[in-house]
Protein backbone atom coordinates (compact mmCIF):
# COMPACT_ATOMS: atom_id res chain seq x y z
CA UNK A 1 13.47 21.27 8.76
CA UNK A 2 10.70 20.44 6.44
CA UNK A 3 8.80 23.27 4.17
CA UNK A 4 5.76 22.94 5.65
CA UNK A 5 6.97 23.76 8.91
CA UNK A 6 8.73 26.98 7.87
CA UNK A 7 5.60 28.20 6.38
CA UNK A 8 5.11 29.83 3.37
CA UNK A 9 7.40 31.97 1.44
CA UNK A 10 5.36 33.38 -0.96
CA UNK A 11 1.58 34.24 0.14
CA UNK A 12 -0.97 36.36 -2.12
CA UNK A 13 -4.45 37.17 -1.06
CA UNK A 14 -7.15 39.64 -3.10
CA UNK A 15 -4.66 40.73 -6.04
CA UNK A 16 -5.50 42.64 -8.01
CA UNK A 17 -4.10 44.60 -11.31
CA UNK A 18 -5.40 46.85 -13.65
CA UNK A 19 -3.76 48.42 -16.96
CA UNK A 20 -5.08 51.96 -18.25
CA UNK A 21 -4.30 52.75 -21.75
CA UNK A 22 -6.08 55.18 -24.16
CA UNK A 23 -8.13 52.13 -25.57
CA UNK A 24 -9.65 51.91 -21.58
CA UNK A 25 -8.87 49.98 -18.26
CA UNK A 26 -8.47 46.23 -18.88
CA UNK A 27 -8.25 44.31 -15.53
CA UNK A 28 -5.64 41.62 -15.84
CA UNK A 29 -5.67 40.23 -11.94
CA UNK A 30 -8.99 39.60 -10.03
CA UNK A 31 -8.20 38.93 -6.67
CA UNK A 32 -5.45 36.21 -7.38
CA UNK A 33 -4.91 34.06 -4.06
CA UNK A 34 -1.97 32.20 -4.06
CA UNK A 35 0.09 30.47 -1.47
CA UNK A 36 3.62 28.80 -2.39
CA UNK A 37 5.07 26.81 0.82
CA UNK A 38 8.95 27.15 1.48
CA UNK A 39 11.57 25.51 -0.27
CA UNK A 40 9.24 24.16 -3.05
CA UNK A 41 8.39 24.56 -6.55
CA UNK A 42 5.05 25.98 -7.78
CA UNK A 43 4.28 26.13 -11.44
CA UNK A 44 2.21 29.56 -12.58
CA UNK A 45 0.13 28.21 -15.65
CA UNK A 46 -2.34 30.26 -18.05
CA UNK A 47 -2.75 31.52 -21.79
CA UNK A 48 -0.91 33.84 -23.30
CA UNK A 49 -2.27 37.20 -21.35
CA UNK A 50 -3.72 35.38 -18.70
CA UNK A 51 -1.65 37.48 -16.34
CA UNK A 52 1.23 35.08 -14.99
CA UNK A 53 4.07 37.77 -16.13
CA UNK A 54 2.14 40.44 -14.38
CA UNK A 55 1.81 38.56 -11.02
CA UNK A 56 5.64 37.94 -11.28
CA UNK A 57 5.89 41.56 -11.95
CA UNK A 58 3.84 42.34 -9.04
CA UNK A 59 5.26 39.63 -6.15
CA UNK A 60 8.96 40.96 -7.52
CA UNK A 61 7.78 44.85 -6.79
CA UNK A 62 8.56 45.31 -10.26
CA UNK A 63 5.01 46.59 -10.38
CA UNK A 64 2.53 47.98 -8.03
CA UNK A 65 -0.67 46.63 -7.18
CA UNK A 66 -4.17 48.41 -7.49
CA UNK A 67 -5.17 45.76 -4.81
CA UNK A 68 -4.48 42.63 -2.45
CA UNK A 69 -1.83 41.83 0.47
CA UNK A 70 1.40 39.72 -0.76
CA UNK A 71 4.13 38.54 1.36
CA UNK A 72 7.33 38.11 0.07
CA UNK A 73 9.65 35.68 2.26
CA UNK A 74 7.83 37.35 5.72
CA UNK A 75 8.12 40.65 4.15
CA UNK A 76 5.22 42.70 3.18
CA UNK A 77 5.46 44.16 -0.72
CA UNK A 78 3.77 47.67 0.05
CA UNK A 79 5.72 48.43 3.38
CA UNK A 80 9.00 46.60 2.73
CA UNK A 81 9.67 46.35 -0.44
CA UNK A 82 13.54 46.76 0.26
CA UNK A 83 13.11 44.05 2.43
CA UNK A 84 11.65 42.01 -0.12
CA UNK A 85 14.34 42.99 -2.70
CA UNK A 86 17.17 41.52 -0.71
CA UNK A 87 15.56 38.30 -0.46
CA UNK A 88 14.27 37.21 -4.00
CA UNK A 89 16.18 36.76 -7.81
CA UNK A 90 14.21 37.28 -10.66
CA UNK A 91 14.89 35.82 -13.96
CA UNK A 92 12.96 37.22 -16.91
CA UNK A 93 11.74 35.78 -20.22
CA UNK A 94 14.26 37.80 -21.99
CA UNK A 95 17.93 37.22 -20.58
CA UNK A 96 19.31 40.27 -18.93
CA UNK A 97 23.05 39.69 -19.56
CA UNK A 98 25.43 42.18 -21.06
CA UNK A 99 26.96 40.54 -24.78
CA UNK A 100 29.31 43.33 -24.61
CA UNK A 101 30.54 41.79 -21.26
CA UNK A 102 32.25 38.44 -20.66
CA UNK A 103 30.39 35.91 -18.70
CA UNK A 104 32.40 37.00 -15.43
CA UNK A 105 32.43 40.30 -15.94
CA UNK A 106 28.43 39.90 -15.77
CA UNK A 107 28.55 37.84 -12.89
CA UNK A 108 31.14 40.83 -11.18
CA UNK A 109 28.59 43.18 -11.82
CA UNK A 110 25.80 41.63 -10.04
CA UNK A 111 28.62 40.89 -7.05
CA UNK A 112 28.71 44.42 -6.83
CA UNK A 113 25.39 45.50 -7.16
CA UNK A 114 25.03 42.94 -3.98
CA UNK A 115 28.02 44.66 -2.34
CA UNK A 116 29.27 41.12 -1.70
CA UNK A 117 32.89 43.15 -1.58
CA UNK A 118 35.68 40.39 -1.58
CA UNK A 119 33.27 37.69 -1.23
CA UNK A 120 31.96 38.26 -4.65
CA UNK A 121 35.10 37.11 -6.18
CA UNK A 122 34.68 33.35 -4.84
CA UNK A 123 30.87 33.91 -5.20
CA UNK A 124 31.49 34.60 -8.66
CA UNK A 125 34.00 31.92 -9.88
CA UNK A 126 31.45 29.04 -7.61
CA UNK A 127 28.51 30.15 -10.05
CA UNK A 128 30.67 29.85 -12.83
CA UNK A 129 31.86 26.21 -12.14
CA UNK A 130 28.32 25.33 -10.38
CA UNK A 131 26.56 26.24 -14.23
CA UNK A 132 29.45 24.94 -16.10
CA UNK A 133 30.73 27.98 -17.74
CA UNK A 134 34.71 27.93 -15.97
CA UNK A 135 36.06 27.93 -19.96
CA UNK A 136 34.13 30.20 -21.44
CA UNK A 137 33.90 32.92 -18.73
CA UNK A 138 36.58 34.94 -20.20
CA UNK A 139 34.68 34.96 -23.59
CA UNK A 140 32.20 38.31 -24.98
CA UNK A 141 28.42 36.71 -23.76
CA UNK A 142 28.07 37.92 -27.34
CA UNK A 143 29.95 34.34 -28.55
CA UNK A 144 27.38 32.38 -26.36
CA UNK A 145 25.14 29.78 -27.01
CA UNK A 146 21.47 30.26 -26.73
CA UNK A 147 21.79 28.02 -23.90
CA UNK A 148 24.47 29.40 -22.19
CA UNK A 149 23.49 33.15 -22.22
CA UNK A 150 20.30 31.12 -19.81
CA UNK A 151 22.55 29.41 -17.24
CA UNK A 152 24.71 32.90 -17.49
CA UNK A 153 21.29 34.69 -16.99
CA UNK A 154 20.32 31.96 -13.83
CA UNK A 155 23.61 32.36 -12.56
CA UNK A 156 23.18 36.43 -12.48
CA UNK A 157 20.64 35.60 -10.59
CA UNK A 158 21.61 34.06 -7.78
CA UNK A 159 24.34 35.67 -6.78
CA UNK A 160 22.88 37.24 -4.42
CA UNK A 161 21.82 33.67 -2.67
CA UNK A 162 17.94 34.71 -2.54
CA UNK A 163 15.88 32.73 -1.11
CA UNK A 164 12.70 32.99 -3.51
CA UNK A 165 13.35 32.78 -6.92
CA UNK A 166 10.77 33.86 -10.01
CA UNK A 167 11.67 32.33 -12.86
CA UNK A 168 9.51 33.26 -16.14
CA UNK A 169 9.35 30.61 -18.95
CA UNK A 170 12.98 30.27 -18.24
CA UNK A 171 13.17 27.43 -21.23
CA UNK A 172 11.63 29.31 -23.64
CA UNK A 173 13.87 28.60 -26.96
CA UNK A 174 15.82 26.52 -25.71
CA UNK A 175 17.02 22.89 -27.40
CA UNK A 176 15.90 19.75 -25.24
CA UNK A 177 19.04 18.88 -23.70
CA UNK A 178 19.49 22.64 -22.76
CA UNK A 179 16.34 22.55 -21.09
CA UNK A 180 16.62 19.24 -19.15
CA UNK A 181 20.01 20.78 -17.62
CA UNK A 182 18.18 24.27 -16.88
CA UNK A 183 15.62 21.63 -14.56
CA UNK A 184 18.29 20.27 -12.95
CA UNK A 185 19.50 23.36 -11.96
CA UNK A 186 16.33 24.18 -10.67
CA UNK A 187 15.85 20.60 -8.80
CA UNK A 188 19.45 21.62 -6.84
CA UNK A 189 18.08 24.97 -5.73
CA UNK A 190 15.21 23.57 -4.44
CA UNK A 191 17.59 20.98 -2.66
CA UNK A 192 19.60 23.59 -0.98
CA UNK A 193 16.33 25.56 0.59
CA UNK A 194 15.44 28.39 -2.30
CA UNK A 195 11.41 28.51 -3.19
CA UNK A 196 10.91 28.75 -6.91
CA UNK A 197 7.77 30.65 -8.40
CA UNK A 198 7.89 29.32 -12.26
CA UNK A 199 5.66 30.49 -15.26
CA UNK A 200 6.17 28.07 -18.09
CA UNK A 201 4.59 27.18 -21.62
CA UNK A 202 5.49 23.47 -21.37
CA UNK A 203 3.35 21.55 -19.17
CA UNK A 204 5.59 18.59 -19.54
CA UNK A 205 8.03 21.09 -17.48
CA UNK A 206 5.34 21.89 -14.93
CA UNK A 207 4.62 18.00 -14.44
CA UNK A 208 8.24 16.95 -14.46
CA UNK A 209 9.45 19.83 -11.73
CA UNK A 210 6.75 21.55 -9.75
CA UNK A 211 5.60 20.45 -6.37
CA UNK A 212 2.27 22.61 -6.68
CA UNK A 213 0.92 23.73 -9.83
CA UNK A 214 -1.64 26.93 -10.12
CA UNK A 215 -3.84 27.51 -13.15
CA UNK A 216 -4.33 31.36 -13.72
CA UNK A 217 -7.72 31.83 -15.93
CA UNK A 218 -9.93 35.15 -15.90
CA UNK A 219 -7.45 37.07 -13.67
CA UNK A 220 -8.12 34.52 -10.77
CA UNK A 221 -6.33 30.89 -9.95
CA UNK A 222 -8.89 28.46 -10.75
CA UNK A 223 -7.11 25.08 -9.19
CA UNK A 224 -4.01 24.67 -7.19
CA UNK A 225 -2.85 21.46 -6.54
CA UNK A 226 -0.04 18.75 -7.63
CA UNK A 227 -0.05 17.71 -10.81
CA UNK A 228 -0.94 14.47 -9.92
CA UNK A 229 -3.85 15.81 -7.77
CA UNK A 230 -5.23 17.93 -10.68
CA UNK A 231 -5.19 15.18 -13.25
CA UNK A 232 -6.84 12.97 -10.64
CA UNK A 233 -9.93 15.42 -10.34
CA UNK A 234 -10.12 16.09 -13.53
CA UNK A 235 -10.38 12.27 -14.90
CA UNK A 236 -6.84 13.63 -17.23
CA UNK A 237 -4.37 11.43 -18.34
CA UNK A 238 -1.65 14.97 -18.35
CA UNK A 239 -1.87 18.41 -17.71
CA UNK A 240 -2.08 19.51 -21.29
CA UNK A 241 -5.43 18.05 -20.67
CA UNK A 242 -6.23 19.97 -17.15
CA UNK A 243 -5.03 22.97 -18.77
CA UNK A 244 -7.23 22.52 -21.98
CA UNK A 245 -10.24 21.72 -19.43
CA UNK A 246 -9.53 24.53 -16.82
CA UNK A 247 -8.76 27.35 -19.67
CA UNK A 248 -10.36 29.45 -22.40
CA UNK A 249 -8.46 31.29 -24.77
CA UNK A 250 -7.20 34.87 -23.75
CA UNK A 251 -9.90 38.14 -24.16
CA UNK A 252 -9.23 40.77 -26.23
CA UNK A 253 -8.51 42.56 -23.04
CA UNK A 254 -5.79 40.02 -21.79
CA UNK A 255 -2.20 41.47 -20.62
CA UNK A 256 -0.64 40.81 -23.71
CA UNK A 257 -3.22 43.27 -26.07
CA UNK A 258 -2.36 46.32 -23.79
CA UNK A 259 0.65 48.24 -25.31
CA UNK A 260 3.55 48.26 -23.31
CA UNK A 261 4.11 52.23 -23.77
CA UNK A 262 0.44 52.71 -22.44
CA UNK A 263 0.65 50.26 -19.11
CA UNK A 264 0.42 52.35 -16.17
CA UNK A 265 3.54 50.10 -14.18
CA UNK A 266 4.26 52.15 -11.42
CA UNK A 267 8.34 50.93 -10.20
């Protein structure tokens, strides 16, 4: 069946999000709409403190929302947020995998956490062949590559086969040819059904993957479209040049000035 005629997995309307800190409240989201079809890619883009890791914090129920309605894969955020839970996989700009741990022992823990019971076992040694890491999952994480502890980290989360997947700057430090293979992985879970919310730096990235792409500017998306749409409107030859036109450099008060031991996040 087509996206479009599942409807949308991910749909935001009026979000907002305010930090409090002893320095005073410093809005980050103001009323963010956002709608991200099924089984697609959209591309989050903004400056540094525009808000992009806060909305992923938000749609993931990582943090709570001061405003707004979100849907989650038909689930409502504020009255199921278990619900919700079961259905996405978040992967974080820092990777979340244990060095202590080998690369399946990570990958048993998250089988767990799932309660995939026996299943987990196959679940686990598919992931580990799917994301090339059969030779090395016996190995301490800590003897990884940069670019390995990722598809470990990617692999973590997906265990759980969610259906909507955040993924925030998921390429961030890693080599070209690391990167190019992290897209790929992304292209085949788009393949297979899963809607991907991505926040990325690298606009080639946005360009070369994302069906949709949203520009976050001023707490509020200022143009959704393709990429090929945007550049059209705005006369650009890339989107490095729709983002330079569509974005100012972040406020003082932006996300990223608020210190993280004074942000209100409710869990």
């Amino acid at each position: 069946m087509p996206s479009s005629a599942r409807g949308p997995a991910i749909e935001v309307a009026g979000l907002r999000k305010t930090y409090r800190s002893k320095s005073g409240d410093q809005l980050v989201l103001d009323g963010v709409d956002l709608v991200v079809p099924a089984g697609t890619v959209t591309a989050l883009l903004g400056p540094n403190g525009a808000g992009k890791t806060t909305t992923v914090g938000v749609l993931s129920t990582l943090l709570k929302a001061d405003a707004g309605t979100v849907r989650i894969a038909g689930h409502d955020i504020a009255r199921e947020p278990d619900a919700v839970r079961a259905s996405i996989g978040v992967t974080g700009q820092i990777t979340a995998v244990d060095e202590l741990l080998t690369g399946t022992e990570n990958l048993r823990l998250m089988a767990d956490l799932n309660h995939l019971g026996r299943a987990g076992r196959a679940r686990v040694t598919e992931l580990l062949d799917r994301f090339g890491l059969t030779d090395a999952a016996g190995k301490p994480v800590a003897t990884y590559s940069g670019g390995m502890k990722r598809k470990l980290d990617l692999a973590m989360t997906l265990v759980g086969a969610p259906s909507v997947v955040f993924l925030d700057e998921p390429t961030t430090g890693l080599d070209p040819r690391s990167r190019r293979a992290l897209w790929d992985e992304v292209r085949a879970l788009v393949e297979s059904g899963t809607t991907i919310l991505l926040t990325t730096q690298y606009l080639e990235e946005a360009d070369k993957l994302a069906d949709s792409v949203a520009v976050l500017n001023g707490g509020r998306i200022v143009a959704q479209g393709t990429p090929d749409e945007l550049k059209a409107v705005h006369d650009a030859g890339s989107l490095d040049d729709v983002f330079l036109a569509l974005t100012e450099p972040p406020a003082a008060t932006a996300e990223d000035d608020v210190p993280a031991d004074e942000k209100e996040n409710v869990r």
